[in-house]
Protein backbone atom coordinates (compact mmCIF):
# COMPACT_ATOMS: atom_id res chain seq x y z
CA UNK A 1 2.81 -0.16 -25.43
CA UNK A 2 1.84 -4.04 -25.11
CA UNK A 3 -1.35 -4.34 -23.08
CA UNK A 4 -0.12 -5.66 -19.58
CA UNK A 5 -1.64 -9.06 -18.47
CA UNK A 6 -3.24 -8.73 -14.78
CA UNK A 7 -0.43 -9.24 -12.28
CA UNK A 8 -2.26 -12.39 -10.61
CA UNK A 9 -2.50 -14.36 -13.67
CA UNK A 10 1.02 -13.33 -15.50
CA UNK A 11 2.99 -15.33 -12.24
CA UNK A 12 2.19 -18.43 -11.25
CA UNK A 13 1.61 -19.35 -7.37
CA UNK A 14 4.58 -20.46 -6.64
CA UNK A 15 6.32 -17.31 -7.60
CA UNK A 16 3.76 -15.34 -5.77
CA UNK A 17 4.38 -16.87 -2.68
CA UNK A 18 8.11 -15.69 -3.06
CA UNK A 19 7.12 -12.49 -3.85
CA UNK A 20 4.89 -12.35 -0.87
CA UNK A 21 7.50 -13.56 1.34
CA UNK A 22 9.12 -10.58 0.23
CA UNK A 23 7.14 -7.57 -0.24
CA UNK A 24 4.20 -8.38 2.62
CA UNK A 25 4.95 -11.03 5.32
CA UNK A 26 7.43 -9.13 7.18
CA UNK A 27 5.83 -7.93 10.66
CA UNK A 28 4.29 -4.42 10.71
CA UNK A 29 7.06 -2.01 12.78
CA UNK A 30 3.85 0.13 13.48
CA UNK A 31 5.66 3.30 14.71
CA UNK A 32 3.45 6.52 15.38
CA UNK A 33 6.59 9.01 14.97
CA UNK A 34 8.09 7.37 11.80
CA UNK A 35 4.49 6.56 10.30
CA UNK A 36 3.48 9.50 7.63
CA UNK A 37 1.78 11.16 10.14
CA UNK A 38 -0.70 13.51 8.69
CA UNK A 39 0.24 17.14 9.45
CA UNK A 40 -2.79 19.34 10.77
CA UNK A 41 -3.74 20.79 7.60
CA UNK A 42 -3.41 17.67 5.68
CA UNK A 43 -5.79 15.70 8.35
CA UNK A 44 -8.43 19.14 8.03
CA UNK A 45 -8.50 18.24 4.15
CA UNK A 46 -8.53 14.53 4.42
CA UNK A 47 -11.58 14.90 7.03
CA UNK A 48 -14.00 17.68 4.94
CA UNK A 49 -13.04 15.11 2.00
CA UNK A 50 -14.67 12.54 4.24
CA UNK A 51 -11.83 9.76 4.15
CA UNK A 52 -9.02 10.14 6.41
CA UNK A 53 -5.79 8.32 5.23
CA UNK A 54 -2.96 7.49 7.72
CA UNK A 55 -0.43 5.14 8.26
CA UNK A 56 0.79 5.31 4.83
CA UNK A 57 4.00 3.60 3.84
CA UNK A 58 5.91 0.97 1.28
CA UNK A 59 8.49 -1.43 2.32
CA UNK A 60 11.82 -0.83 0.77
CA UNK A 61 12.35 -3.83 -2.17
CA UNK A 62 15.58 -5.67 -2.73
CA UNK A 63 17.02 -5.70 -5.68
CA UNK A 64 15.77 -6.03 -8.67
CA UNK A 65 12.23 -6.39 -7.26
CA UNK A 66 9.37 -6.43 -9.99
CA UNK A 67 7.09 -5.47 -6.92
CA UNK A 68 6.66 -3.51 -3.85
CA UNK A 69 3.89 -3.90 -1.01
CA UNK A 70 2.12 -0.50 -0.11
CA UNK A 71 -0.13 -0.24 3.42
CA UNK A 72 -2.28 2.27 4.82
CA UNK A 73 -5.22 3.20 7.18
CA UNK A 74 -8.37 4.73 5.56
CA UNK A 75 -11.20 5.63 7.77
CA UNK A 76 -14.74 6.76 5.87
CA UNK A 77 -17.67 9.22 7.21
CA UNK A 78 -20.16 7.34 4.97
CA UNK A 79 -19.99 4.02 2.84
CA UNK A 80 -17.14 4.24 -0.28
CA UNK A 81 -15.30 2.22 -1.95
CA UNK A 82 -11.18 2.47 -2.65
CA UNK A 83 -10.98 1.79 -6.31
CA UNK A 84 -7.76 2.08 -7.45
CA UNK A 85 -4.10 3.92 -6.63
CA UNK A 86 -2.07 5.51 -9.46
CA UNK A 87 1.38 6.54 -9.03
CA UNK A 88 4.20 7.66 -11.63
CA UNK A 89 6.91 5.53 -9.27
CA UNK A 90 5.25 2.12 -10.95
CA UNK A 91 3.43 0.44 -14.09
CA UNK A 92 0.58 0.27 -11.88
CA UNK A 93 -0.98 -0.48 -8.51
CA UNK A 94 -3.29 -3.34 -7.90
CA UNK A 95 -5.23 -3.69 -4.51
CA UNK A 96 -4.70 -7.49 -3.22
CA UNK A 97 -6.25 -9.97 -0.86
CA UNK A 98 -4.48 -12.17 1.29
CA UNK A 99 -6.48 -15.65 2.47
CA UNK A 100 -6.02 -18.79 3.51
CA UNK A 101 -7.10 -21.82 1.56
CA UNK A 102 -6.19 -25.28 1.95
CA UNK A 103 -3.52 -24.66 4.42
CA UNK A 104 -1.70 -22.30 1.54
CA UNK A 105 -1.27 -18.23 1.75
CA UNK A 106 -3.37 -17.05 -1.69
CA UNK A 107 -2.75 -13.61 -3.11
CA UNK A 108 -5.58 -12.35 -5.97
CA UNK A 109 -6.38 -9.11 -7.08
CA UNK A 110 -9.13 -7.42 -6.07
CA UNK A 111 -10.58 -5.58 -9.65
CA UNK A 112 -13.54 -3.79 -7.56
CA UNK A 113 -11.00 -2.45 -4.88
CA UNK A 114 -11.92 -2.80 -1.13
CA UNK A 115 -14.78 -1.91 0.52
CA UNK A 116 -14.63 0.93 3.71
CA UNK A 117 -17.63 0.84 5.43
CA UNK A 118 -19.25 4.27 6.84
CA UNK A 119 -17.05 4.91 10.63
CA UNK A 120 -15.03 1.74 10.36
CA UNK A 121 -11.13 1.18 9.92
CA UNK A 122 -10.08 -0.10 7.42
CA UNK A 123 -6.19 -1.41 7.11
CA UNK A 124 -4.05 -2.48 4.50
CA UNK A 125 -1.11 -4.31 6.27
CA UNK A 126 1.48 -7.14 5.70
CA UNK A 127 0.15 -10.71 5.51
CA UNK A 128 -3.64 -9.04 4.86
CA UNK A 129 -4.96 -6.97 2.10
CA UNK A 130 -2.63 -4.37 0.60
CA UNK A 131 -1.35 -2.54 -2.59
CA UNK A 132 1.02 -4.17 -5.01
CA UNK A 133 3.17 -1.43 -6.96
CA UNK A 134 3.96 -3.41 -9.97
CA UNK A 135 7.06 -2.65 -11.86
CA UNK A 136 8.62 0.35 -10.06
CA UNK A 137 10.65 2.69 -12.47
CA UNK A 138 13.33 2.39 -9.72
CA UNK A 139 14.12 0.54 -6.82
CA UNK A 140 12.42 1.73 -3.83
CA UNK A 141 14.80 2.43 -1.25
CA UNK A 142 14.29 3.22 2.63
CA UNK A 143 13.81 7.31 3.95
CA UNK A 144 12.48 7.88 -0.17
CA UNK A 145 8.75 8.80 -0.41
CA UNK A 146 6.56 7.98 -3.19
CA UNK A 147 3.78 10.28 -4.27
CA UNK A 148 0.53 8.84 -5.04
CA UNK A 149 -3.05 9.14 -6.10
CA UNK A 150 -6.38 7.07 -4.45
CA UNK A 151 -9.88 6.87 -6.29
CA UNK A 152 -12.66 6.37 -4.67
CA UNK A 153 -15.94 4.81 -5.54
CA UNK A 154 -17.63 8.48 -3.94
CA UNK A 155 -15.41 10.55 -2.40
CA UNK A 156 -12.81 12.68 -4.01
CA UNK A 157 -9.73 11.61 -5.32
CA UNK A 158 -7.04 12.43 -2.26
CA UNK A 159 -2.92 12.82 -2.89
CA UNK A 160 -0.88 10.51 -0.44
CA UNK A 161 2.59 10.18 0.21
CA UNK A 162 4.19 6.88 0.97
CA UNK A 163 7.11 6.57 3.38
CA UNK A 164 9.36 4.15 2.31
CA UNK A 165 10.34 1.95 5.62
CA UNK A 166 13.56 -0.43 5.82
CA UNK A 167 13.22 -4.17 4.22
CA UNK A 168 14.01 -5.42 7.89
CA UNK A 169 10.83 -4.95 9.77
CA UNK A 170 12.91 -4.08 12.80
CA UNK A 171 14.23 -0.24 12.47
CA UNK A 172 11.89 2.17 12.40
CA UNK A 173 12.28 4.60 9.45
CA UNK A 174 11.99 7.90 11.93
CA UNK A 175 15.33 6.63 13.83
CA UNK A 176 17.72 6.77 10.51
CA UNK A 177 15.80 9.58 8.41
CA UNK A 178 14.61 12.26 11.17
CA UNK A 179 16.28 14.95 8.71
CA UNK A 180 13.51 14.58 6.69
């Protein structure tokens, strides 16, 4: 298999402003009943590990997307570090940064993963930092979920599943998939 350049230097910034538009720009539809609300034994496992997870969810792509924006919640007992997010569904996941420079939206990659400090919140969202599934095998498609796995700096590695919401930020996933 060809080694696989890092996704923020194989596009230029033009294109990853489109693909921004896309895949992370789109207002939250924060939604307690449709989020992937941690059942009771999941949040007693998440807590003794000593990072909760919540929140966790990917926006559907259109077609033919070559990427797909992942957000959750992680809170931490003590100091840790997210380090990186494997899943089978893509090529890879890379943990971005959104800022603001020079009146222009920049996207980079953040190689040493994101900081949670010890009792604080820390969110991956739309138009902020979040994951980037590069290359999924298929296209990701609303009331799916996506297993994955997060690495942490210190605490133990901890299975998530991500929702997959609606491209339109406007109907809640919960509404159309309650079978689930």
């Amino acid at each position: 298999m060809p080694a696989r350049r890092p996704f923020s230097r194989a596009i230029g910034p033009v294109a990853a402003g489109l693909i921004l538009a896309l895949a992370g720009c789109q207002p939250a539809t924060p939604d307690a009943s449709s989020s992937a609300a941690q059942t009771p034994a999941a949040s007693a496992a998440d807590s003794s590990a000593g990072i909760v997870v919540s929140d966790v969810w990917i926006r559907e792509t259109p077609p033919n997307a070559a990427v797909a924006g992942g957000y959750l919640t992680l809170r931490s007992g003590a100091a840790d570090r997210l380090l990186s997010v494997e899943t089978p569904a893509a090529a890879s996941v890379e943990i971005h940064e959104m800022s603001h420079e020079g009146g222009m939206m920049r996207m980079r990659e953040l190689p040493n993963g994101v900081e949670l400090p010890a009792g604080a919140e820390v969110t991956l969202r739309p138009g902020g930092n979040h994951l980037m599934f590069i290359d999924p095998v298929e296209p990701v498609r609303a009331g799916q979920s996506i297993e994955a796995t997060l690495r942490f700096a210190n605490a133990p590695e901890q299975a998530v599943t991500f929702e997959v919401r609606p491209l339109a930020g406007d109907a809640p996933a919960a509404e159309a998939h309650s079978g689930h």
